[in-house]
Every structure is written in structure tokens, then in C-alpha cells.
Protein backbone atom coordinates (compact mmCIF):
# COMPACT_ATOMS: atom_id res chain seq x y z
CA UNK A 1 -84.71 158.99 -3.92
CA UNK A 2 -83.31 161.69 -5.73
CA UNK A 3 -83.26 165.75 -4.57
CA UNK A 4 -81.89 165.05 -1.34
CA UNK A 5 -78.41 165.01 -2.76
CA UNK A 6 -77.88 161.34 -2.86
CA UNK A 7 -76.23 159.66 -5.68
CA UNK A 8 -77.51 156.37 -7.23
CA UNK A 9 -74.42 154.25 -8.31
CA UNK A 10 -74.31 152.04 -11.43
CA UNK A 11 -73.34 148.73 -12.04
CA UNK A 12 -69.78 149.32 -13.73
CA UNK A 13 -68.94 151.46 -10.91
CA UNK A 14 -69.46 148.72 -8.56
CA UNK A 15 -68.14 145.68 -10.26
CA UNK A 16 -64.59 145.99 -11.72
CA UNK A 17 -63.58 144.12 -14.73
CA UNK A 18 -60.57 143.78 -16.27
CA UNK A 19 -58.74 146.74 -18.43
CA UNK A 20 -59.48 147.22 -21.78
CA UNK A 21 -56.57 147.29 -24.18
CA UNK A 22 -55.88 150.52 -25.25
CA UNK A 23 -55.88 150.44 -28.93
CA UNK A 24 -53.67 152.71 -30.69
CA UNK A 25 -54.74 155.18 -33.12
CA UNK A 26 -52.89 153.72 -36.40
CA UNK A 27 -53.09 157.61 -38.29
CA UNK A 28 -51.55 159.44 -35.07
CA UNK A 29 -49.06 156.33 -35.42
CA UNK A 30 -48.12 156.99 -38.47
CA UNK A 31 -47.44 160.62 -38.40
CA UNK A 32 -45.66 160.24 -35.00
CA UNK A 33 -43.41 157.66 -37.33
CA UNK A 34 -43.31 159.39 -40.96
CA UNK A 35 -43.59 163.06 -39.94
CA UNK A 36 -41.01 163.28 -36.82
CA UNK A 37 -38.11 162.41 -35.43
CA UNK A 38 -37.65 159.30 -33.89
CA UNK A 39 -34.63 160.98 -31.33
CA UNK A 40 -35.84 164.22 -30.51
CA UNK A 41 -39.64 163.82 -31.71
CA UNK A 42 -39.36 167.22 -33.51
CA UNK A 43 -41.11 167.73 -37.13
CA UNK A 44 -38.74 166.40 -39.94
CA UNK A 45 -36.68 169.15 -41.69
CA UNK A 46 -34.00 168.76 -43.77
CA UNK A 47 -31.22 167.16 -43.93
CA UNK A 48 -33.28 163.42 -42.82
CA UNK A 49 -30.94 160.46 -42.71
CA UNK A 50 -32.16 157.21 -41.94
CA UNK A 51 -30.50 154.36 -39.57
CA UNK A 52 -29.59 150.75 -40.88
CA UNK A 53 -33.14 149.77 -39.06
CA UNK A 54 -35.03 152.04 -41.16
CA UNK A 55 -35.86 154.70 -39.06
CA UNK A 56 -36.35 158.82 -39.31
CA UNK A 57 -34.29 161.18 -37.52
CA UNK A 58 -33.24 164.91 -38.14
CA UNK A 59 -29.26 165.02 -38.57
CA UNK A 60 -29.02 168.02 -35.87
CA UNK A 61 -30.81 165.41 -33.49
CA UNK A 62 -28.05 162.73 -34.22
CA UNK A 63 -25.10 165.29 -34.44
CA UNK A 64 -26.27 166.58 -30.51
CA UNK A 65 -26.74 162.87 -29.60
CA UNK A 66 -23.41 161.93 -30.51
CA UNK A 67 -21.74 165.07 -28.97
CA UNK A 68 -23.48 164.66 -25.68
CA UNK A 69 -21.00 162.16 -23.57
CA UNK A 70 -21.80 163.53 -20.42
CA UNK A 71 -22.32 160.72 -17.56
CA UNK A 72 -26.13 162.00 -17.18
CA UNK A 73 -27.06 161.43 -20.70
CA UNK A 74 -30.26 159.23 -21.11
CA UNK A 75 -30.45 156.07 -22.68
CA UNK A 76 -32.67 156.11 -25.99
CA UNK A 77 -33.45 152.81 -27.53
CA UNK A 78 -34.11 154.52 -30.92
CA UNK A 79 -30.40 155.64 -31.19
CA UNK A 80 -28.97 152.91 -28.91
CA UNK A 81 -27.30 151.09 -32.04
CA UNK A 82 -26.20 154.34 -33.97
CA UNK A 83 -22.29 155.09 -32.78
CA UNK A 84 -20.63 157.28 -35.18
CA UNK A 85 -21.99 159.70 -37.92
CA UNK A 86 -21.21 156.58 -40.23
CA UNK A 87 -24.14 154.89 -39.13
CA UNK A 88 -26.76 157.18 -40.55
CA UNK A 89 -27.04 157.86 -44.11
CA UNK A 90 -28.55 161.14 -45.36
CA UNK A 91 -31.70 160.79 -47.57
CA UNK A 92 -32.20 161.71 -51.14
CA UNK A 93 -35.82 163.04 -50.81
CA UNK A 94 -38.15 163.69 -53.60
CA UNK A 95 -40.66 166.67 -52.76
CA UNK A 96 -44.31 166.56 -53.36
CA UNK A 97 -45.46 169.26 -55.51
CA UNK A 98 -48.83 169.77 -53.73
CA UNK A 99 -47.88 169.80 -50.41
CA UNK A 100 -48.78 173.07 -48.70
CA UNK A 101 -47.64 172.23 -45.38
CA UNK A 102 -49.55 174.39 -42.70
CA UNK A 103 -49.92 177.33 -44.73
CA UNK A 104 -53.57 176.63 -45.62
CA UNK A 105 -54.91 175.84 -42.30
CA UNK A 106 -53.85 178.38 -39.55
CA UNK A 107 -56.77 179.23 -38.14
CA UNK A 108 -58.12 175.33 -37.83
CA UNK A 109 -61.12 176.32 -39.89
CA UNK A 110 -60.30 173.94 -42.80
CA UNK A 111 -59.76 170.21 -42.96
CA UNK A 112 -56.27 168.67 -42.75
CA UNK A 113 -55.51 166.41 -44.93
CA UNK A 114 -53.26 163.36 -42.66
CA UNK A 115 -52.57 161.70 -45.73
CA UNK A 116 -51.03 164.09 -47.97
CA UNK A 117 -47.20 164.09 -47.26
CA UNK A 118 -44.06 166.27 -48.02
CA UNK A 119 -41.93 163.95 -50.33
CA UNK A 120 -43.69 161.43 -53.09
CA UNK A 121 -41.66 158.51 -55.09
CA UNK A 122 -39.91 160.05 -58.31
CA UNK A 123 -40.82 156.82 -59.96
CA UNK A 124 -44.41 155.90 -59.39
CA UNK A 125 -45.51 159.54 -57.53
CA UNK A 126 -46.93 157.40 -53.87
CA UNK A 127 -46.63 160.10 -51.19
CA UNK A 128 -44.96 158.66 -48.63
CA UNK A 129 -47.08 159.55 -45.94
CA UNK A 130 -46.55 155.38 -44.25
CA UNK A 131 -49.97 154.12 -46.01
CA UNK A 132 -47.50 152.44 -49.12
CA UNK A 133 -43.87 150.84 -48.15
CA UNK A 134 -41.06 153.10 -48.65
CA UNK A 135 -37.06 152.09 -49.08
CA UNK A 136 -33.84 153.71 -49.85
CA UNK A 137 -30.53 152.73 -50.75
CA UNK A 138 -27.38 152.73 -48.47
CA UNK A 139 -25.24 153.42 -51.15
CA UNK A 140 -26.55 156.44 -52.39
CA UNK A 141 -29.46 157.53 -49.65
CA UNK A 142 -32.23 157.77 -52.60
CA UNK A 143 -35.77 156.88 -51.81
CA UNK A 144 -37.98 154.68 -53.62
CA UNK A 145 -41.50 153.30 -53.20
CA UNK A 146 -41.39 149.13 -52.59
CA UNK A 147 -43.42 148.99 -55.60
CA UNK A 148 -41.23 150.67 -58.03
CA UNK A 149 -38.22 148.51 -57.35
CA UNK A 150 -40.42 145.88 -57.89
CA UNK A 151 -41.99 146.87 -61.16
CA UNK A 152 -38.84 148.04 -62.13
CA UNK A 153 -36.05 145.97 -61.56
CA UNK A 154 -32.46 147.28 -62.05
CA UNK A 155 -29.09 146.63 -60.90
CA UNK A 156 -28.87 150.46 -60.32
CA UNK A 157 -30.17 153.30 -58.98
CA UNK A 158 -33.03 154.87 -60.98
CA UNK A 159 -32.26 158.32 -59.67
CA UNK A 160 -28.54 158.94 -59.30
CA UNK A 161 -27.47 155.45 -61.66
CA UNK A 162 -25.30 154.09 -58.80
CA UNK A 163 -25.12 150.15 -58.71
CA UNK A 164 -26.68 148.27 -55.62
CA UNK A 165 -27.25 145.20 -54.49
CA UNK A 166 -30.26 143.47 -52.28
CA UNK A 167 -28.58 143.48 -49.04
CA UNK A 168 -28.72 147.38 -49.87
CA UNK A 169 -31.84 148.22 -49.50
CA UNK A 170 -33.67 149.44 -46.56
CA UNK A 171 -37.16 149.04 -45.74
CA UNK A 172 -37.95 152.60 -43.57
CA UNK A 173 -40.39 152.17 -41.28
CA UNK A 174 -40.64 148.17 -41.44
CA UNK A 175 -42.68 145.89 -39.37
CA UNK A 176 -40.85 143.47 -36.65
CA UNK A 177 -40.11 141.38 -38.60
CA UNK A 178 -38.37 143.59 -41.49
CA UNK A 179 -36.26 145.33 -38.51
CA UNK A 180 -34.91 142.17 -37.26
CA UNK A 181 -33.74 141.06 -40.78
CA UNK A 182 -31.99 144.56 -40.74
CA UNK A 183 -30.68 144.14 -37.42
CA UNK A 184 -29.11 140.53 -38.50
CA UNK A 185 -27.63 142.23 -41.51
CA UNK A 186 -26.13 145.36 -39.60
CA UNK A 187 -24.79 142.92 -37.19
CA UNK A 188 -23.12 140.88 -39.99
CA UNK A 189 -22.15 144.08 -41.51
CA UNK A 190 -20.12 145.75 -38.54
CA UNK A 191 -18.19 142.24 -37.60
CA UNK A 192 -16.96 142.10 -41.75
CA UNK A 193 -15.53 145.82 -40.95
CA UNK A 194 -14.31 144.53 -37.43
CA UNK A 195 -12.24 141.42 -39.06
CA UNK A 196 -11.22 143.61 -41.86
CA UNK A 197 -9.40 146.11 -39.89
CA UNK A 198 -8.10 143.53 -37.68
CA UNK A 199 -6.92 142.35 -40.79
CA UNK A 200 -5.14 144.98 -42.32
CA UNK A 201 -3.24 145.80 -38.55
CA UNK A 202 -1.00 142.92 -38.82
CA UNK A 203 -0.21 143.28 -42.54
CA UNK A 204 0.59 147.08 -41.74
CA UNK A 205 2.73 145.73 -39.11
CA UNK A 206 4.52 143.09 -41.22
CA UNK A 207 5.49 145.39 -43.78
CA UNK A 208 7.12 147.89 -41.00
CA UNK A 209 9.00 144.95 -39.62
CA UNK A 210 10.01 144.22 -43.57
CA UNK A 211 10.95 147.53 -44.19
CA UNK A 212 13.15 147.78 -41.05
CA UNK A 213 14.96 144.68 -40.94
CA UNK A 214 15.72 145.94 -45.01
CA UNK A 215 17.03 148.93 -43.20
CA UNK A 216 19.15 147.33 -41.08
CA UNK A 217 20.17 144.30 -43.21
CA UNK A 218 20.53 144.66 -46.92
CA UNK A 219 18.17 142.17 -48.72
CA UNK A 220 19.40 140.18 -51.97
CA UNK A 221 19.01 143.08 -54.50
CA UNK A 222 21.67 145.28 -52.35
CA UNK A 223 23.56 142.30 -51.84
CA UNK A 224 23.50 141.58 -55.37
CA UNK A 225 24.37 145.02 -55.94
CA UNK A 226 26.59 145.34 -53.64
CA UNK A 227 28.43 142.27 -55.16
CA UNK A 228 28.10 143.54 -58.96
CA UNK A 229 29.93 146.79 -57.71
CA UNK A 230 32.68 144.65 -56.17
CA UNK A 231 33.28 142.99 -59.12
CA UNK A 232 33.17 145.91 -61.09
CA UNK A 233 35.70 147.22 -58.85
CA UNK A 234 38.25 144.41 -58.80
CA UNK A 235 37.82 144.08 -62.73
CA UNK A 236 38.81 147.71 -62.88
CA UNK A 237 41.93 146.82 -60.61
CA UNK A 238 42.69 143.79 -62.86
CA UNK A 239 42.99 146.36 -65.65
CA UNK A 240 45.11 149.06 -63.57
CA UNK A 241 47.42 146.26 -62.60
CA UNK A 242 47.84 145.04 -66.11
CA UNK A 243 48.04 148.18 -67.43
CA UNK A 244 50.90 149.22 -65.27
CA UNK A 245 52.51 145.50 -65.74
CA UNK A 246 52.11 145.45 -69.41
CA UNK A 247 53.83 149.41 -69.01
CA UNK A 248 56.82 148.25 -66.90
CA UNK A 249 57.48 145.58 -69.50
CA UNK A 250 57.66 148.01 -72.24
CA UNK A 251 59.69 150.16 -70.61
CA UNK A 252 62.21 147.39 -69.90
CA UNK A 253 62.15 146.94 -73.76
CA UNK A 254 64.27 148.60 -75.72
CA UNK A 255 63.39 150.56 -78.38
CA UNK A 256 64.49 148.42 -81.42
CA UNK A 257 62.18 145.88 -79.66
CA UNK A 258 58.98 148.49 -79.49
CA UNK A 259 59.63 149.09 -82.89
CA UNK A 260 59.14 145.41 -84.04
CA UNK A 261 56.42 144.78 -81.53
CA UNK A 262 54.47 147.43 -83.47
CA UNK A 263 55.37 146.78 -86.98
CA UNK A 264 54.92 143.18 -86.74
CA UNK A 265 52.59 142.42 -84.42
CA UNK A 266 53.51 140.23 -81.33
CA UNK A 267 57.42 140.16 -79.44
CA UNK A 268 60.16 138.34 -81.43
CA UNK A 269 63.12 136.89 -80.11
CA UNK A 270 66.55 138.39 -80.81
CA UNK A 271 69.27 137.00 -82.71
CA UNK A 272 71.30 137.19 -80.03
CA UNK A 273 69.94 135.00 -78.14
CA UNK A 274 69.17 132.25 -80.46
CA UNK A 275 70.77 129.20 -78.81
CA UNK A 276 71.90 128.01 -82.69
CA UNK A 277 74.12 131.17 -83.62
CA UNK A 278 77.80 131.59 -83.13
CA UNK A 279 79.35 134.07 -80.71
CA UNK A 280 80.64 135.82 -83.47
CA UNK A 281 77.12 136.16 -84.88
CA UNK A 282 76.11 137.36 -81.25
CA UNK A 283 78.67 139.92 -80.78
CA UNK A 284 77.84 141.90 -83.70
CA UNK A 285 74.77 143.16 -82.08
CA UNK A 286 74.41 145.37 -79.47
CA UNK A 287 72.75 143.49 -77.14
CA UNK A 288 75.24 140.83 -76.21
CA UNK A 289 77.51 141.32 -73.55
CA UNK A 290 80.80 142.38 -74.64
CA UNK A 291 78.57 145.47 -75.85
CA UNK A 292 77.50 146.83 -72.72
CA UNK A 293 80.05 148.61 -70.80
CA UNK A 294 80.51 148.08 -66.97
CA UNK A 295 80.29 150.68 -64.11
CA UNK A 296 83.67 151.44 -64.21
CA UNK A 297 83.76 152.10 -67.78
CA UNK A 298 80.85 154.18 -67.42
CA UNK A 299 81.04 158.59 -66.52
CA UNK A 300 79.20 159.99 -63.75
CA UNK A 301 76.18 161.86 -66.36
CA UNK A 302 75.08 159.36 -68.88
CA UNK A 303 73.17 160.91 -72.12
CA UNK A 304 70.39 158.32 -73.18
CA UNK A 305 70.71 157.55 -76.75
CA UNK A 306 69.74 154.40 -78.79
CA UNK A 307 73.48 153.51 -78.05
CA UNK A 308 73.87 153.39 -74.86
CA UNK A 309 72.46 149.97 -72.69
């Protein structure tokens, strides 16, 4: 057999086996994870935020994403959760002072270094290249190696001093296991916000209906008020109207009677008038009857002088 153009067939050719698993390759995993974007699977340029999962995307990517609400748009899983630019917080990156990029190997005649990445920890200098666990904060977007917030353990941020709590930190590029603990608290997260707003509606509403049945009906301070100016207003009448009553009863009193009232005090009664006097002692004044002439007696002008009553 053989130079007569026949082909000999081997064994694995023949008898068919099951399928290997394809194994991944973990480094082109984790540049495909730490060194693009998870949306639009571009190289990561600045301004990165980062999703309450933990994953990478370039803002631009997001920004397009969200603006795109035509009926054709695809459905990503990556950026299936993320709504509103609220969702994504932009990272505080640290960069890595020997990172050269792809300056130094154009021509592909040198060796690339996978491991050395663009942005280190400020704290502990790891480059975060996805071979140490990196988080950030959602408070403030810095980024921290897991093993400086460890070592280090603070109620604030070590970078920008802002205070944060456990439930806000974010483990970027987690395992299954750390996404679905992020997942849980996102959910949590979004209903709080949900019943808060739902919250606020009704009070917002109450105080409308306050403020217009206030409008429309005044409440007890007007009332009370409204009351205080009443009485303020009759008390001022009282005191017009006993004014003028205490006026018409001076002028009704003659003027040898003004002049006592002032000199000694209150009103005193005339002499003739005392019940205990004579008429004789009564007619020498001028106040008793036989003193006062009649209308007949009387002229048509009258001149007002202390004699005449």
C-alpha cells in the first residue's frame, strides 16, 4: 500500500468518542475581563465606571447603551440590570508608573508582558491586572486591593477620607458566588429606594391637601387671630361709645358743675336738690325752678352766658 494514492485511516478517525471540554485559557480570560469592556468589548479608556456586580465598562459604551431605545436593540446580559446612569459609578483609578502600554512592542519583536497592568493599588502597589482581588467603594468610586482593606481597616476611605460602610464595597471582577451576594444586595438596595419614594408621594400629597383646605378654611391660628382682632375691635368701640357717653354727660353739665368735678375730684350733688333744705334755701340758687325762665319769657336770639339755663 502506499504510492498509489490511497490513504491509510487511523483509529481516532474511525471510532468517535465523546468531546473534550474545551478548557479556557485563564490569561486570555483575564485580559478579556480586566483590560476591556464588558458592553462593547473595546480596550478600557478613561472614564471606567463599574456596575453594582462588579464589572468593567467604558462610560461612552453605557451612555450609547442607554440612548439606544430603538425596538431592534439587542439584549446584553452584561448591561441587562444597569437602567439609568445612576447605576454605574465612575472609578477612581490609580495609574501604574511602569506601564508602557504598546509603545514598546510594535513590531511584535519583544515579549509582552500579560501581567503588567495600567492602574496599581495606591495602598499596597498590586497591579491590578485580575491575578490579586480588586474592590472599590460606591460612595466615592476609589479602588483598593482586597488586601489593603484588610490590613488596613478604617471606617473611611484611605484615598479621598469619605466614610463607608461594608455593604459598600464592591468586589470587581468576583467569582459566582461574590456576584450573587451583590446581586441580593442591589436587589435589596433598589426596593429601599422604591418604598422610599412611595413614601414620600403620599406625605407630599398630604401636605398639599393641608395647605389647601388652610386656604380655603382658616385653621385655629387665623381663627384665633381673627377673634383677637374682633375683640380688639369691639374694645375700641366700647371706648368710642364711652367716650362720646361720658362727652354728652358733660355737656349736659353745667359749668359750675365741671368746675367742681375737676377741682374736687368725683360729681357732687347740689344744694338744691338736697331733699333736707328749705325752699327758701333752694331758691337762692340758680338752678331751682323759679330761676329758669319759660319759653315765653324767653327772646328769639339767646346769648349763652353762665346766667342763662
Amino acid at each position: 500500500m502506499g504510492c498509489d494514492g490511497g490513504t491509510i485511516p487511523k483509529r481516532h478517525e474511525l471510532v468517535k468518542g465523546p468531546r473534550k471540554v474545551e478548557k479556557v485559557d485563564k490569561n486570555a480570560e483575564l485580559v478579556a475581563q480586566w483590560y476591556y469592556c464588558t458592553l462593547s468589548q473595546e480596550k478600557l479608556n478613561r472614564p471606567i465606571v463599574a456596575c453594582e456586580l462588579g464589572r468593567l465598562y467604558n462610560k461612552d459604551a453605557i451612555i450609547e447603551f442607554l440612548l439606544d431605545k430603538s425596538s431592534e436593540k439587542a439584549i446584553v446580559e452584561a448591561a441587562s440590570h444597569i437602567r439609568s446612569i445612576k447605576n454605574v459609578i465612575e472609578l477612581n483609578l490609580t495609574d501604574n508608573p511602569a506601564w508602557t502600554g504598546d509603545k514598546g512592542n510594535t513590531k511584535g519583536d519583544k515579549y509582552d508582558d500579560i501581567q503588567s497592568a495600567r492602574f496599581i493599588c495606591p495602598i499596597v502597589g498590586l497591579e491590578m491586572n485580575g491575578r490579586h482581588r480588586f474592590c472599590f467603594l460606591r460612595n466615592c468610586g476609589c479602588v483598593f486591593s482586597e488586601r489593603a482593606l484588610k490590613e488596613i481597616k478604617t471606617e473611611a476611605c484611605h484615598k479621598c477620607s469619605v466614610p463607608f460602610e461594608d455593604g459598600d464595597v464592591i468586589v470587581l471582577n468576583g467569582t459566582k458566588e461574590d456576584v450573587e451576594v451583590l446581586k441580593k444586595r442591589m436587589e435589596d438596595r433598589r426596593l429601599k429606594s422604591k418604598l422610599g419614594k412611595k413614601s414620600k408621594k403620599p406625605k407630599a400629597a398630604e401636605t398639599i391637601v393641608k395647605s389647601s383646605t388652610v386656604e380655603e378654611s382658616p385653621g385655629p391660628s387665623t381663627s384665633s387671630a381673627g377673634q383677637d382682632s374682633a375683640n380688639i375691635n369691639s374694645g375700641e368701640k366700647r371706648n368710642i361709645a364711652f367716650c362720646k357717653g361720658t362727652a354728652a354727660e358733660e355737656s349736659t353739665l353745667s359749668s359750675s358743675e365741671k368746675e367742681s368735678k375737676n377741682a374736687s375730684g368725683p360729681l357732687k350733688r347740689s344744694a338744691a336738690n338736697k331733699e333736707e333744705k328749705s325752699e327758701a334755701y333752694k331758691s337762692i340758687f340758680t338752678s331751682h325752678s323759679s330761676a329758669k325762665r319759660s319759653k315765653e319769657q324767653s327772646s328769639n336770639w339767646i346769648t349763652h352766658t353762665a346766667y342763662y339755663f
